[in-house]
C-alpha atoms as a PDB file:
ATOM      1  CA  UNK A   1       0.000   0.000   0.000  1.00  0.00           C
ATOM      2  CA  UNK A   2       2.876   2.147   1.266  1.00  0.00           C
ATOM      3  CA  UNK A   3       4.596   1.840  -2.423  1.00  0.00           C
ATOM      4  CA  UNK A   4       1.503   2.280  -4.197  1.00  0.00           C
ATOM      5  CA  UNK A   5       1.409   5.982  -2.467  1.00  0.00           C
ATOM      6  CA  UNK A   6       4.956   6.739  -2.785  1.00  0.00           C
ATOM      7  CA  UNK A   7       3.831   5.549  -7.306  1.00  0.00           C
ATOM      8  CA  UNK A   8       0.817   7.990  -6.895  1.00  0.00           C
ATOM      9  CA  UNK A   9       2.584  11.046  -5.439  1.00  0.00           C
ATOM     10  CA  UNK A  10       5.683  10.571  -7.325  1.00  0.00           C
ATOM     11  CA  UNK A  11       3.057  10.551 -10.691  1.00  0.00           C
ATOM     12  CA  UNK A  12       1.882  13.096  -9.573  1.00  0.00           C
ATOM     13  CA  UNK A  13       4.740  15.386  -8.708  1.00  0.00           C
ATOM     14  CA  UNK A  14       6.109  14.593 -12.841  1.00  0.00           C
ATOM     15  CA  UNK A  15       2.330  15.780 -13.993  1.00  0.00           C
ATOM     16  CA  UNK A  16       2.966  19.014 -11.452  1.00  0.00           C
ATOM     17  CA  UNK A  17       6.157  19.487 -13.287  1.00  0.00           C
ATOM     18  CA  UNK A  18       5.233  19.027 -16.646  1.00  0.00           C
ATOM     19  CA  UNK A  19       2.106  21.425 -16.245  1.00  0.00           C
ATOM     20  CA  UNK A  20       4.326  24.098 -14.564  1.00  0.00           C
ATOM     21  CA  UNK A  21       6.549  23.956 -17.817  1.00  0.00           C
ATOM     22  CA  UNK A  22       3.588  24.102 -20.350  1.00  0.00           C
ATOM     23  CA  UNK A  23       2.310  26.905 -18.748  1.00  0.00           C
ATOM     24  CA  UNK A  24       5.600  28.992 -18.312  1.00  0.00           C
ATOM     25  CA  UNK A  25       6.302  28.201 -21.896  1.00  0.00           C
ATOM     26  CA  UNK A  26       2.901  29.563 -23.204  1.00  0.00           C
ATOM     27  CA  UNK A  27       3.101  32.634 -20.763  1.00  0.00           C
ATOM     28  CA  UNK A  28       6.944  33.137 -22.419  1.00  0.00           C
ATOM     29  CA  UNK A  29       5.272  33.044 -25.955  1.00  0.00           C
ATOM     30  CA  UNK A  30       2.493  35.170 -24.882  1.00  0.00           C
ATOM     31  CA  UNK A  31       4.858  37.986 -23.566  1.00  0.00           C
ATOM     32  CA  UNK A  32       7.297  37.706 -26.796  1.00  0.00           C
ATOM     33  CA  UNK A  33       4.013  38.012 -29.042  1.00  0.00           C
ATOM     34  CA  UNK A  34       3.327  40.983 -27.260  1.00  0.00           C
ATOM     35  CA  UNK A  35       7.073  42.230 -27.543  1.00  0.00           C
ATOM     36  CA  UNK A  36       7.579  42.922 -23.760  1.00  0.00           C
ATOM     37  CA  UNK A  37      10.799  41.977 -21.989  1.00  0.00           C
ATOM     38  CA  UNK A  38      10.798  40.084 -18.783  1.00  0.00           C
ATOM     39  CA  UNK A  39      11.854  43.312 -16.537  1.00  0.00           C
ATOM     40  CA  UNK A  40       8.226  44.785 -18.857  1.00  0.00           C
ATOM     41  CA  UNK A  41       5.947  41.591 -17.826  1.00  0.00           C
ATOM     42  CA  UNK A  42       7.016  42.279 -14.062  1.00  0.00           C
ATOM     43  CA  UNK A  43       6.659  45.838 -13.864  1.00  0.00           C
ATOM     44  CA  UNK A  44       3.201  44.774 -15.047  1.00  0.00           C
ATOM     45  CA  UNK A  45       2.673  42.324 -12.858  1.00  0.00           C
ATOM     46  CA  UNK A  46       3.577  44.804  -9.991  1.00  0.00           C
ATOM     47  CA  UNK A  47       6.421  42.748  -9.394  1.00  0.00           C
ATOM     48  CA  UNK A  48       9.948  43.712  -8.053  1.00  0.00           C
ATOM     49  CA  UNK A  49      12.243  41.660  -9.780  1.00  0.00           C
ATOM     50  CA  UNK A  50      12.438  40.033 -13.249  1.00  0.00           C
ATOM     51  CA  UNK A  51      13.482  36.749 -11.436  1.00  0.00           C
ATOM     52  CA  UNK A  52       9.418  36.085 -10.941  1.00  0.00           C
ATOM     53  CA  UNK A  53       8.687  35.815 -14.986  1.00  0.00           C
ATOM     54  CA  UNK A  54      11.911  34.079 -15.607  1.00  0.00           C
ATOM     55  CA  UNK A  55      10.938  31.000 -12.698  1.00  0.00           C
ATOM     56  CA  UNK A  56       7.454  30.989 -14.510  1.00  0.00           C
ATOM     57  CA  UNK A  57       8.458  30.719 -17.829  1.00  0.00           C
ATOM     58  CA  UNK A  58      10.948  28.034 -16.260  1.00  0.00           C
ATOM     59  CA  UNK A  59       8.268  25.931 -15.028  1.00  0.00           C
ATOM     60  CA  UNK A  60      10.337  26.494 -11.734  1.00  0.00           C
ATOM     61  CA  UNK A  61       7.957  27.511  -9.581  1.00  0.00           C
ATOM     62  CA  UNK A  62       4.312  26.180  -7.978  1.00  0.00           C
ATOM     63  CA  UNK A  63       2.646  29.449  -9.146  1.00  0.00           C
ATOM     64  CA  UNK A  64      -0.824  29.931  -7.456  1.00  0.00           C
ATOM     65  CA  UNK A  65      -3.907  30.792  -8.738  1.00  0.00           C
ATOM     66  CA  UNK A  66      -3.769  34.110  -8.029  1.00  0.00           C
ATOM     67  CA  UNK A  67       0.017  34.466  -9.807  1.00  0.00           C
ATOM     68  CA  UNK A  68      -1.510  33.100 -12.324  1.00  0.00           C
ATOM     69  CA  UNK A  69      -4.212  35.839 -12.607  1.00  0.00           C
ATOM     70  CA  UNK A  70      -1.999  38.931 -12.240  1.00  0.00           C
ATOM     71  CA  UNK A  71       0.352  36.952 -15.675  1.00  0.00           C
ATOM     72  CA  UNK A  72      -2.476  36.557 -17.475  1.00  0.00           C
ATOM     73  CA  UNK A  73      -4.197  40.417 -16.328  1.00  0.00           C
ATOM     74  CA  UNK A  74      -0.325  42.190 -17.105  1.00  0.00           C
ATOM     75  CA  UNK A  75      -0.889  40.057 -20.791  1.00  0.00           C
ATOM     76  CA  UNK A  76      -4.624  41.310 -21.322  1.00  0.00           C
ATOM     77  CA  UNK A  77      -5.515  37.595 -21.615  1.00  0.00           C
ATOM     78  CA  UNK A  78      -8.052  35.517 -19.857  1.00  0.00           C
ATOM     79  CA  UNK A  79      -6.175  32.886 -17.085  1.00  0.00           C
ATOM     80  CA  UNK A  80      -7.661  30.230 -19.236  1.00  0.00           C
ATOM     81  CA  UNK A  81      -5.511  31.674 -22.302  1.00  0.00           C
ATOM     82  CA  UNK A  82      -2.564  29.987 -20.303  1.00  0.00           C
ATOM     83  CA  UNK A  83      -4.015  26.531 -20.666  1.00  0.00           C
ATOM     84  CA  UNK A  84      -5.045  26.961 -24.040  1.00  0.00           C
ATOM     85  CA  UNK A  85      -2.588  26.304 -27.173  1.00  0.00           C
END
């Protein structure tokens, strides 16, 4: 039972992943359709640093909800843009 978790949660730590990447790479082509820089999207985004775009686009981060909401707002999309090829 114990290994069957440890499967699940591993499973579902890749899909985590995978979706964090897919997402950062459609907010990345988002902002370069839109011809903003990174330093642009954050200033946007009422963010301080750069660093926060570049970890999303990276799939490097477990962006909330609400992240998501302020990318998508600074990009004049809908959040559901993000999910959407």
């Amino acid at each position: 039972m114990t290994n069957k978790l440890n499967k699940d949660r591993e499973q579902e730590k890749v899909e985590t992943e995978r979706l964090q990447i897919l997402i950062g790479k459609r907010i990345r082509k988002i902002r370069k359709e839109r011809d903003l820089s990174q330093n642009q999207l954050a200033i946007k985004m009422n963010e301080r640093d750069r660093q926060v775009v570049q970890r999303l686009e990276q799939g490097k981060t477990n962006c909330s909800l609400n992240l998501l909401r302020v990318t998508a707002k600074a990009l004049n999309i809908e959040i559901t843009d993000l999910f959407i090829k």
